[in-house]
C-alpha atoms as a PDB file:
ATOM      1  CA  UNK A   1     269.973 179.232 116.648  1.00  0.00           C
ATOM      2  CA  UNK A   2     272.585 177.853 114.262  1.00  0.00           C
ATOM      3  CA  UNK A   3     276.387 178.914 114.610  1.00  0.00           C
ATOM      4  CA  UNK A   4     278.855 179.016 112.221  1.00  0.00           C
ATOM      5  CA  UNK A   5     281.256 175.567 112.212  1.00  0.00           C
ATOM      6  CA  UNK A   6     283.872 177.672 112.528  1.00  0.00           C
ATOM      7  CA  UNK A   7     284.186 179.456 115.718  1.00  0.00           C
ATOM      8  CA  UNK A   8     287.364 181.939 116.518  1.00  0.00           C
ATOM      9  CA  UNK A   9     288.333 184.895 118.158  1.00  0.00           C
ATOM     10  CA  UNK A  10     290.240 188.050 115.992  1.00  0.00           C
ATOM     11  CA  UNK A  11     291.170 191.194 117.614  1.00  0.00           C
ATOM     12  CA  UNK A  12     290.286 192.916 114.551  1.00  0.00           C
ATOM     13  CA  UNK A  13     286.685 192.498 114.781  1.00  0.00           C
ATOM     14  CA  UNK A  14     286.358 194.371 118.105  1.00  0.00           C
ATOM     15  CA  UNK A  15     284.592 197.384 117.730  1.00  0.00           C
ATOM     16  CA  UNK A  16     284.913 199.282 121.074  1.00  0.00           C
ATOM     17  CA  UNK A  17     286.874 199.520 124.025  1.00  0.00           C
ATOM     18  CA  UNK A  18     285.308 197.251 126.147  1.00  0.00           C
ATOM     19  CA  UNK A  19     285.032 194.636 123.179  1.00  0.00           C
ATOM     20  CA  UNK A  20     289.234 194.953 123.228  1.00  0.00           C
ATOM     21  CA  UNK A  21     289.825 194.373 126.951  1.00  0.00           C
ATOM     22  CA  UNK A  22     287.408 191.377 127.035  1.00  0.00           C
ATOM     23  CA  UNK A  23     289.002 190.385 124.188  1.00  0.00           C
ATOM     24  CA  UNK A  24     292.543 189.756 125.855  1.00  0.00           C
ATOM     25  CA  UNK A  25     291.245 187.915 128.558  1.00  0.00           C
ATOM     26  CA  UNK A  26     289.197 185.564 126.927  1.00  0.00           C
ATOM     27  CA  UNK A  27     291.742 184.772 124.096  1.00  0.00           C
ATOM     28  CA  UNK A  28     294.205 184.385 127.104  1.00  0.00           C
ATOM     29  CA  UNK A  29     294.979 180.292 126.336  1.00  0.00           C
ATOM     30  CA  UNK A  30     295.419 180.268 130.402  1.00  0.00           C
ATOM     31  CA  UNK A  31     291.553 181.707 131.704  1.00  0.00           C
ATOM     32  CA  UNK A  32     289.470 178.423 130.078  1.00  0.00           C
ATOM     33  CA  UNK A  33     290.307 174.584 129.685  1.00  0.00           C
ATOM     34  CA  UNK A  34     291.078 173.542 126.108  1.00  0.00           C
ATOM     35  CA  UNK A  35     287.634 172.342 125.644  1.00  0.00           C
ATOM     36  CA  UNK A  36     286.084 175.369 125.679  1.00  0.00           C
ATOM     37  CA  UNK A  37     285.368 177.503 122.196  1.00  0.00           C
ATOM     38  CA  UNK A  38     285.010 181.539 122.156  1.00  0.00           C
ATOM     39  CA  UNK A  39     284.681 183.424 119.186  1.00  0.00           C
ATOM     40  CA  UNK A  40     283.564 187.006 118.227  1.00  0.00           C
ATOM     41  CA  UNK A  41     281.385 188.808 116.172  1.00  0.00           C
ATOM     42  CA  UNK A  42     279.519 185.587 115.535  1.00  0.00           C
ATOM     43  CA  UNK A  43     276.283 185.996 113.107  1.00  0.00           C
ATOM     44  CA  UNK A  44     273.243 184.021 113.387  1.00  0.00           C
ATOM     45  CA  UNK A  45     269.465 183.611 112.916  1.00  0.00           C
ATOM     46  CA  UNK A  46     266.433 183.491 115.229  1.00  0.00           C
ATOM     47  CA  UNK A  47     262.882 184.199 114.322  1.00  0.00           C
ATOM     48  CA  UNK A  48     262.958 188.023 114.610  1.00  0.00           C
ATOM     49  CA  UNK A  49     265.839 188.202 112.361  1.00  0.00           C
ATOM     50  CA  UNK A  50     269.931 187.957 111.729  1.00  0.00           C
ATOM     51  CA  UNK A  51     272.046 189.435 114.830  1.00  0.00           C
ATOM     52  CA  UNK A  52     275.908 189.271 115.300  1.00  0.00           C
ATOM     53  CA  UNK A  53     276.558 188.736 119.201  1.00  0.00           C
ATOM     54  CA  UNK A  54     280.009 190.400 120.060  1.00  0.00           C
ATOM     55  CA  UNK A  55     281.594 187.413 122.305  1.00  0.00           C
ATOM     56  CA  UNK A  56     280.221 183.880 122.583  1.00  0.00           C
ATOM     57  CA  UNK A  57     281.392 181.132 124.845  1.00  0.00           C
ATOM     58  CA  UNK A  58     280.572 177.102 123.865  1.00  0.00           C
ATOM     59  CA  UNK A  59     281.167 174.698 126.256  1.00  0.00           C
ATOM     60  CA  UNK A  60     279.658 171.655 125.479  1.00  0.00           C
ATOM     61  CA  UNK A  61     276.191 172.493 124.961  1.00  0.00           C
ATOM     62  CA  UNK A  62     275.845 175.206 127.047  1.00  0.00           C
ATOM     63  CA  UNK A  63     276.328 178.642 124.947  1.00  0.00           C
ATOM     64  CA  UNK A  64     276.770 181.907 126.811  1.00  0.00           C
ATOM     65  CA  UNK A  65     275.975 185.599 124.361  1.00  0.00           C
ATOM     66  CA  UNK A  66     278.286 188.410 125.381  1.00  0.00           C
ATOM     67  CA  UNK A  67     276.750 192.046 124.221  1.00  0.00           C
ATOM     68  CA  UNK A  68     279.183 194.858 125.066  1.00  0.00           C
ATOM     69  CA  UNK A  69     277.052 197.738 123.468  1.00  0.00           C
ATOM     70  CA  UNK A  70     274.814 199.431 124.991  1.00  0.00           C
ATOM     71  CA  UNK A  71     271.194 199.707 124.988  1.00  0.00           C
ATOM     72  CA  UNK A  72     271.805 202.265 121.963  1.00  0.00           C
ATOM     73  CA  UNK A  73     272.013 199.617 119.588  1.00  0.00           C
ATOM     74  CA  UNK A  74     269.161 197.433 120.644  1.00  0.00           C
ATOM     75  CA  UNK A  75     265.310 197.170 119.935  1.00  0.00           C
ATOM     76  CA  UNK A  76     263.876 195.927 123.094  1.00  0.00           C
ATOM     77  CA  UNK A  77     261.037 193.712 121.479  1.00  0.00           C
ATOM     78  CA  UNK A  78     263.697 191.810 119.808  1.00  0.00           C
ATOM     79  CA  UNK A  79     266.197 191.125 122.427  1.00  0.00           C
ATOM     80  CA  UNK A  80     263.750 189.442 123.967  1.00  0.00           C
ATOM     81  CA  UNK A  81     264.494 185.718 121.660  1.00  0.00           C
END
């Protein structure tokens, strides 16, 4: 998986509820140490196709996916990479 260099977080790419409340505590300069990138609505490509992940957290080389939707707007077969 390739991300984009440019990682950030705008309020006006949340698309639901739950996308909006996460939003304002992980853009909250106070809840992780400076070294640590979020962004949202962050595109990328695997082997089953293009996604868009709703919240993603980069520390170091560790990266941590946050889905908010639900299971409505998933195909199980390709969750699974």
């Amino acid at each position: 998986m390739k991300l984009p260099q440019t990682i950030s977080l705008d309020i006006n790419n949340c698309e639901s509820i739950i996308e909006d409340r996460l939003f304002h505590y992980i853009s909250n300069p106070d809840f992780f140490s400076a070294d640590v990138k979020t962004g949202n609505q962050i595109s990328f490509s695997t082997s089953a196709g293009t996604f868009r992940i709703d919240f993603i957290i980069l520390y170091k080389k560790i990266l941590i996916a946050i889905e908010c939707d639900g299971s409505q707007y998933h195909i199980p077969s390709r969750d699974l990479y």
